[in-house]
N, C-alpha and C. Protein backbone atom coordinates (compact mmCIF):
# COMPACT_ATOMS: atom_id res chain seq x y z
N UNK A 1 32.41 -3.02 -94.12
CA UNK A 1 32.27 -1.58 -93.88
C UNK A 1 33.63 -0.89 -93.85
N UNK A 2 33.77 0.47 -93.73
CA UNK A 2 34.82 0.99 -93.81
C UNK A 2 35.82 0.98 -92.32
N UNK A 3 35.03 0.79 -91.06
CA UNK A 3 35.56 0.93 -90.12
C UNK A 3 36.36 -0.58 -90.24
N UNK A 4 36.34 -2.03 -90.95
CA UNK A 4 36.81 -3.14 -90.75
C UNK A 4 38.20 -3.22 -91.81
N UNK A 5 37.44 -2.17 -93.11
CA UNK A 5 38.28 -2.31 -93.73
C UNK A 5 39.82 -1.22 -93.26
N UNK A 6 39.72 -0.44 -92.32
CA UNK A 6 40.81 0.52 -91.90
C UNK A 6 40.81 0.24 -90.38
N UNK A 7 41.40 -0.74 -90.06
CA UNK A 7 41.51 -0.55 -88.53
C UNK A 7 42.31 -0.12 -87.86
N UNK A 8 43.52 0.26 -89.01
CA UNK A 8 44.94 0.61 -88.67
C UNK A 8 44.62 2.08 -87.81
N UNK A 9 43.71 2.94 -89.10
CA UNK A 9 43.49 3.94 -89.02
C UNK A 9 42.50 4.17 -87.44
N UNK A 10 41.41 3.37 -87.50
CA UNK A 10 40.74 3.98 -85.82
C UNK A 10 41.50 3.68 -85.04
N UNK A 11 42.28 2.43 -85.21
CA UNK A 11 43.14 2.02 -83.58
C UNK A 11 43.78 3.46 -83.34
N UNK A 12 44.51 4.22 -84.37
CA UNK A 12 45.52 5.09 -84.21
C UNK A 12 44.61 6.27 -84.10
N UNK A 13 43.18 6.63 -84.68
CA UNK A 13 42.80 7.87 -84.25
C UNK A 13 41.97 7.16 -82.41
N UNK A 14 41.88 6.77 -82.37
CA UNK A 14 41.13 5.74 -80.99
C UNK A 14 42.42 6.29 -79.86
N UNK A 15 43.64 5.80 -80.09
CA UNK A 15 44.74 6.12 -78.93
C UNK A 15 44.94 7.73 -78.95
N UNK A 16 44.68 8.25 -80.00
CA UNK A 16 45.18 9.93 -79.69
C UNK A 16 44.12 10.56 -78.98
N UNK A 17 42.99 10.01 -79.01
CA UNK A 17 42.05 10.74 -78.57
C UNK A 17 41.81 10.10 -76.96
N UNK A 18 42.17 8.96 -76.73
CA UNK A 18 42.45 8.67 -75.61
C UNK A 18 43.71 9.27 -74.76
N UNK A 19 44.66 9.67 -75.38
CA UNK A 19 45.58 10.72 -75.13
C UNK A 19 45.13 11.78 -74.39
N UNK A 20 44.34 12.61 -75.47
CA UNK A 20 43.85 13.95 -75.25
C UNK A 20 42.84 13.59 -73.91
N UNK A 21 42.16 12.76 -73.75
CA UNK A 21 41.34 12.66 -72.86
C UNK A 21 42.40 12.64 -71.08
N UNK A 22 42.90 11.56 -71.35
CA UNK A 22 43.56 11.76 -70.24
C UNK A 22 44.52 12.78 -70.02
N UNK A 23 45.30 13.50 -71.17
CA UNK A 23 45.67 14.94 -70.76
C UNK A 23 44.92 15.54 -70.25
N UNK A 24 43.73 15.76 -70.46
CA UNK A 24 42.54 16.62 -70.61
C UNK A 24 42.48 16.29 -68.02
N UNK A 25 42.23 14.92 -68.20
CA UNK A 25 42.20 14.72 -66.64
C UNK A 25 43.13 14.81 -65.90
N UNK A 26 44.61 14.84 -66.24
CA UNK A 26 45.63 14.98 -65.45
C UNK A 26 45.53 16.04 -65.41
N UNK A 27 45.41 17.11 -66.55
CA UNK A 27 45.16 18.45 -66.07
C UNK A 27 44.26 19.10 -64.94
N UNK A 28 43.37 18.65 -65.05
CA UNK A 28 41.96 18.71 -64.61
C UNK A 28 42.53 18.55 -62.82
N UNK A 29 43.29 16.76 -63.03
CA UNK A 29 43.38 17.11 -61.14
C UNK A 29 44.84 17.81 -60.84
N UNK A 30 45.49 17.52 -61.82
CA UNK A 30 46.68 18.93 -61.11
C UNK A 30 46.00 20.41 -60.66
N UNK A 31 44.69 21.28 -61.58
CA UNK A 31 44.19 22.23 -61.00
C UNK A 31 43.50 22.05 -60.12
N UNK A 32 42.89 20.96 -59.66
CA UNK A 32 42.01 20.56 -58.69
C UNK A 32 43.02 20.42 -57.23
N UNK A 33 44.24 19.73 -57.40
CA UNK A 33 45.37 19.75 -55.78
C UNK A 33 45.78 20.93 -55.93
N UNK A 34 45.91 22.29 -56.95
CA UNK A 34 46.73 23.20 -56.96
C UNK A 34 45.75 23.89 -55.61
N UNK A 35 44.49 23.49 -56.06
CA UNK A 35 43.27 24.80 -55.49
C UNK A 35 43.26 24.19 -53.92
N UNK A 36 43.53 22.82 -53.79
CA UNK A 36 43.14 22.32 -52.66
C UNK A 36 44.28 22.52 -51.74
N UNK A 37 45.61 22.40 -52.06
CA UNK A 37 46.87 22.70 -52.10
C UNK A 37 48.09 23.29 -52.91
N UNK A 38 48.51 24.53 -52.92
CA UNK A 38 49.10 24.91 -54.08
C UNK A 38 50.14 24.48 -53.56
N UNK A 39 51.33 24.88 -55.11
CA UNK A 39 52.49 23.73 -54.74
C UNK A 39 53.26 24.38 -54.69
């Protein structure tokens, strides 16, 4: 299949989007201590 034949390619779209995700939550609880505690 195509996903075996390019793995270079998901590993590398796989980590950016795991990126974005956890940007996505660090953001998430920095606004969450801002509200609970601003800084």
């Amino acid at each position: 299949t195509v996903e075996k034949t390019r793995p270079n390619l998901d590993l590398t779209e796989l980590r950016r989007v795991i990126e974005e995700i956890e940007k996505i939550k660090y953001d998430n609880i920095k606004k969450t201590c801002s509200v609970i505690e601003p800084f």
